[in-house]
C-alpha atoms as a PDB file:
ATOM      1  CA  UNK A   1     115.756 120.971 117.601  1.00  0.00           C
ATOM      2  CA  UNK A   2     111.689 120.264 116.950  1.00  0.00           C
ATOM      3  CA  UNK A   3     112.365 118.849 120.403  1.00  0.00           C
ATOM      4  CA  UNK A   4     113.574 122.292 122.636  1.00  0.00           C
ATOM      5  CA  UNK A   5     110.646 123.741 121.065  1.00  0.00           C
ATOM      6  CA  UNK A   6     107.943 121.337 122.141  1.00  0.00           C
ATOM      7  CA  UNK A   7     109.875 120.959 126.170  1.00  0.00           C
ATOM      8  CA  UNK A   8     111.170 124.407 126.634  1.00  0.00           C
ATOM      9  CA  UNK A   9     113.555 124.302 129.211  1.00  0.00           C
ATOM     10  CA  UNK A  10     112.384 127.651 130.740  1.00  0.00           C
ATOM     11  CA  UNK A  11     108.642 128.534 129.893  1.00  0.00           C
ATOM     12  CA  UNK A  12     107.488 132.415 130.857  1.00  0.00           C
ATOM     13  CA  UNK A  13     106.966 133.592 134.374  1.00  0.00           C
ATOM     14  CA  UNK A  14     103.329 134.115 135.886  1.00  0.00           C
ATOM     15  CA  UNK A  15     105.392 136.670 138.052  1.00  0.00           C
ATOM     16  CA  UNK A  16     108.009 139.634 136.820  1.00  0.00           C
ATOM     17  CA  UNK A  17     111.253 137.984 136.710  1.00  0.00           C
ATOM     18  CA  UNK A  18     114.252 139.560 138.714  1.00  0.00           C
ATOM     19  CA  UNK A  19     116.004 142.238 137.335  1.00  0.00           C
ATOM     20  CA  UNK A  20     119.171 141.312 135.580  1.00  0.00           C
ATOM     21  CA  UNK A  21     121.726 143.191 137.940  1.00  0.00           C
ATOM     22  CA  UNK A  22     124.605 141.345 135.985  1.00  0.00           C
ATOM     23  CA  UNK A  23     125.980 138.435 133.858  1.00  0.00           C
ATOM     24  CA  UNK A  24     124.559 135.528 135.892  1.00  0.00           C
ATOM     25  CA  UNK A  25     122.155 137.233 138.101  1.00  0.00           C
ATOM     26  CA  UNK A  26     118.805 137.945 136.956  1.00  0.00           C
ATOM     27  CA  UNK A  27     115.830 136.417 135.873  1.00  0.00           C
ATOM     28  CA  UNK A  28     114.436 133.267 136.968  1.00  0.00           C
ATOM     29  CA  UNK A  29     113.759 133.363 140.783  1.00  0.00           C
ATOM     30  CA  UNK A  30     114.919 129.255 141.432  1.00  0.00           C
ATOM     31  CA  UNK A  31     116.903 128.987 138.094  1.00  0.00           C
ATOM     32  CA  UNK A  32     120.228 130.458 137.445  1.00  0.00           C
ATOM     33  CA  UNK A  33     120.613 131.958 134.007  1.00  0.00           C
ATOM     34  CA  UNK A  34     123.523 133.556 132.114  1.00  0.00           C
ATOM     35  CA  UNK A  35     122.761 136.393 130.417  1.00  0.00           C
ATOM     36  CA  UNK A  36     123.562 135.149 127.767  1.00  0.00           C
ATOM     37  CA  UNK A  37     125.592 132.012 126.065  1.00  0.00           C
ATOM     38  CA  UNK A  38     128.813 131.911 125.648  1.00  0.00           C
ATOM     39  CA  UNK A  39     131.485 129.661 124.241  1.00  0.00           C
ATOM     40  CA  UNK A  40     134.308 129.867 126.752  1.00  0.00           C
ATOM     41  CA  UNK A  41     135.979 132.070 129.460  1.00  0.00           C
ATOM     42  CA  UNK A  42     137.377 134.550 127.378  1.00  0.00           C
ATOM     43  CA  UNK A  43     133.988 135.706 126.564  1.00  0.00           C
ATOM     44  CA  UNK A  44     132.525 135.137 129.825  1.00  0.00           C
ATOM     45  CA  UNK A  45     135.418 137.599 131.241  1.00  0.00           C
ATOM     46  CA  UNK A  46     134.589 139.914 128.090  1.00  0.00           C
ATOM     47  CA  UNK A  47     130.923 139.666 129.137  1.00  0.00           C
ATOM     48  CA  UNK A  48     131.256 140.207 132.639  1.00  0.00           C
ATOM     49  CA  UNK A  49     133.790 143.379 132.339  1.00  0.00           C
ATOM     50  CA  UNK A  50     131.764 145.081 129.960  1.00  0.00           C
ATOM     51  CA  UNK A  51     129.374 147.631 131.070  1.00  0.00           C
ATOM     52  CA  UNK A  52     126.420 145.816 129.976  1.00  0.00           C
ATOM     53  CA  UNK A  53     123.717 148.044 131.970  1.00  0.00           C
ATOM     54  CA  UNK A  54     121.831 149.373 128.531  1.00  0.00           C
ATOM     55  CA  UNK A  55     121.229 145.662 127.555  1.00  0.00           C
ATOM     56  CA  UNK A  56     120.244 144.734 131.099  1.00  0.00           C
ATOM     57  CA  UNK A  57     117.863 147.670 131.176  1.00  0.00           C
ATOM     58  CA  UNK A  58     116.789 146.299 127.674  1.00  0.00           C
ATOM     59  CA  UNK A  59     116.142 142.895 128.827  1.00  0.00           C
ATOM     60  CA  UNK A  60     113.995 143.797 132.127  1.00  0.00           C
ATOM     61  CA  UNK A  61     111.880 145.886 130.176  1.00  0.00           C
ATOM     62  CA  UNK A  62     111.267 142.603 127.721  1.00  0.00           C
ATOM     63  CA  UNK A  63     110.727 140.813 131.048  1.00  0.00           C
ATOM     64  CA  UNK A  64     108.771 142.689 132.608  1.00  0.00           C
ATOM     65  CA  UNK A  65     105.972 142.831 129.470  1.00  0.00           C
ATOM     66  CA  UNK A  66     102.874 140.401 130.114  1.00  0.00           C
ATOM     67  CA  UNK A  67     102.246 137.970 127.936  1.00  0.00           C
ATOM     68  CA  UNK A  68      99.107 137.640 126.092  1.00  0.00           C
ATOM     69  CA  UNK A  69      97.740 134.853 124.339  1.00  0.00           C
ATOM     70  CA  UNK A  70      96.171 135.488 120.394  1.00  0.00           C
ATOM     71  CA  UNK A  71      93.137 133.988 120.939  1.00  0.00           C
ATOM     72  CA  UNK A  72      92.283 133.511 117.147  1.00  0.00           C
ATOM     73  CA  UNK A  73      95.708 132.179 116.311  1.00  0.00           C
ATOM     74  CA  UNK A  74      95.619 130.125 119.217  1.00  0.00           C
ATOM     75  CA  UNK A  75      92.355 128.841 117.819  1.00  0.00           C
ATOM     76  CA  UNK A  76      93.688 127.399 114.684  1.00  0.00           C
ATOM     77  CA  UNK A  77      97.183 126.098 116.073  1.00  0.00           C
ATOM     78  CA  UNK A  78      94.958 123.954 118.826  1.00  0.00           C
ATOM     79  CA  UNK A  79      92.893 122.442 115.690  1.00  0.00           C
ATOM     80  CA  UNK A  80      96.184 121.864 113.361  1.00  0.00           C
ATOM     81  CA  UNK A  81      97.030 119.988 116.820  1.00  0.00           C
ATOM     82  CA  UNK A  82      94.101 118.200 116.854  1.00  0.00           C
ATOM     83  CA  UNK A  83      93.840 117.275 113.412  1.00  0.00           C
ATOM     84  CA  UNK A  84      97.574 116.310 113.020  1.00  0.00           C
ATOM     85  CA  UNK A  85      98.364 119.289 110.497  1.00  0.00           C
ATOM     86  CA  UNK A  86     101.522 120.463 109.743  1.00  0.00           C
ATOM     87  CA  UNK A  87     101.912 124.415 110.004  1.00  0.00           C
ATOM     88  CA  UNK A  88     105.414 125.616 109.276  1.00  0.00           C
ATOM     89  CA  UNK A  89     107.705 124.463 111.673  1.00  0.00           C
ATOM     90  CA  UNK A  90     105.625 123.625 114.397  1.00  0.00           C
ATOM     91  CA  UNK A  91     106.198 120.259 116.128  1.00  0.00           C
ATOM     92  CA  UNK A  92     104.603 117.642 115.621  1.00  0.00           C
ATOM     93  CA  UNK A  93     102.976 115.528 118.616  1.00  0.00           C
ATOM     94  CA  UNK A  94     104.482 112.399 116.654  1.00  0.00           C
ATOM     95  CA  UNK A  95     107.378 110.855 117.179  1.00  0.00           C
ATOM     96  CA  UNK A  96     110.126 111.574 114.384  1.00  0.00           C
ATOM     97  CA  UNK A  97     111.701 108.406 113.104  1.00  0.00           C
ATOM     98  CA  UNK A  98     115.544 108.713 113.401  1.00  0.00           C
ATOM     99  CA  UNK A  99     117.651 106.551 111.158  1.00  0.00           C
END
């Protein structure tokens, strides 16, 4: 999984996203997202008959916050980076050897 976090498939929007008006429509303006996963069509149907419109309202209020970068924290991630330090469970820009 180190991998999805250093190549997110979906990285945040420079613009506000489009409001989620329903199960698969929302979001991403090119991309076409599900609200959210789900294993099968049983809960797809669940998903999509449910009046979901408090979680919708939820999630466009998440999407429509700006992101803003910690500057100091930034700072020290970039030199772990550089210096090939290990913090927590960030990736590292090495190759993991698989056996």
């Amino acid at each position: 999984w180190q991998q999805s976090l250093a190549e997110p498939r979906s990285l945040p929007m420079l613009v506000t996203p489009m409001p989620w008006e329903g199960f698969a429509r929302g979001c991403y303006l090119k991309l076409r997202y599900r609200v959210m996963r789900v294993t099968g069509e049983l809960q797809r149907e669940a998903c999509e008959a449910a009046d979901m419109r408090k979680i919708y309202k939820a999630l466009n209020v998440l999407g429509s916050t700006r992101w803003k970068i910690n500057r100091k924290v930034f700072t020290v991630v970039q030199q772990a980076w550089t210096d090939n330090y290990v913090i927590s469970e960030l990736p590292s820009k090495h190759d993991i050897i698989v056996e």
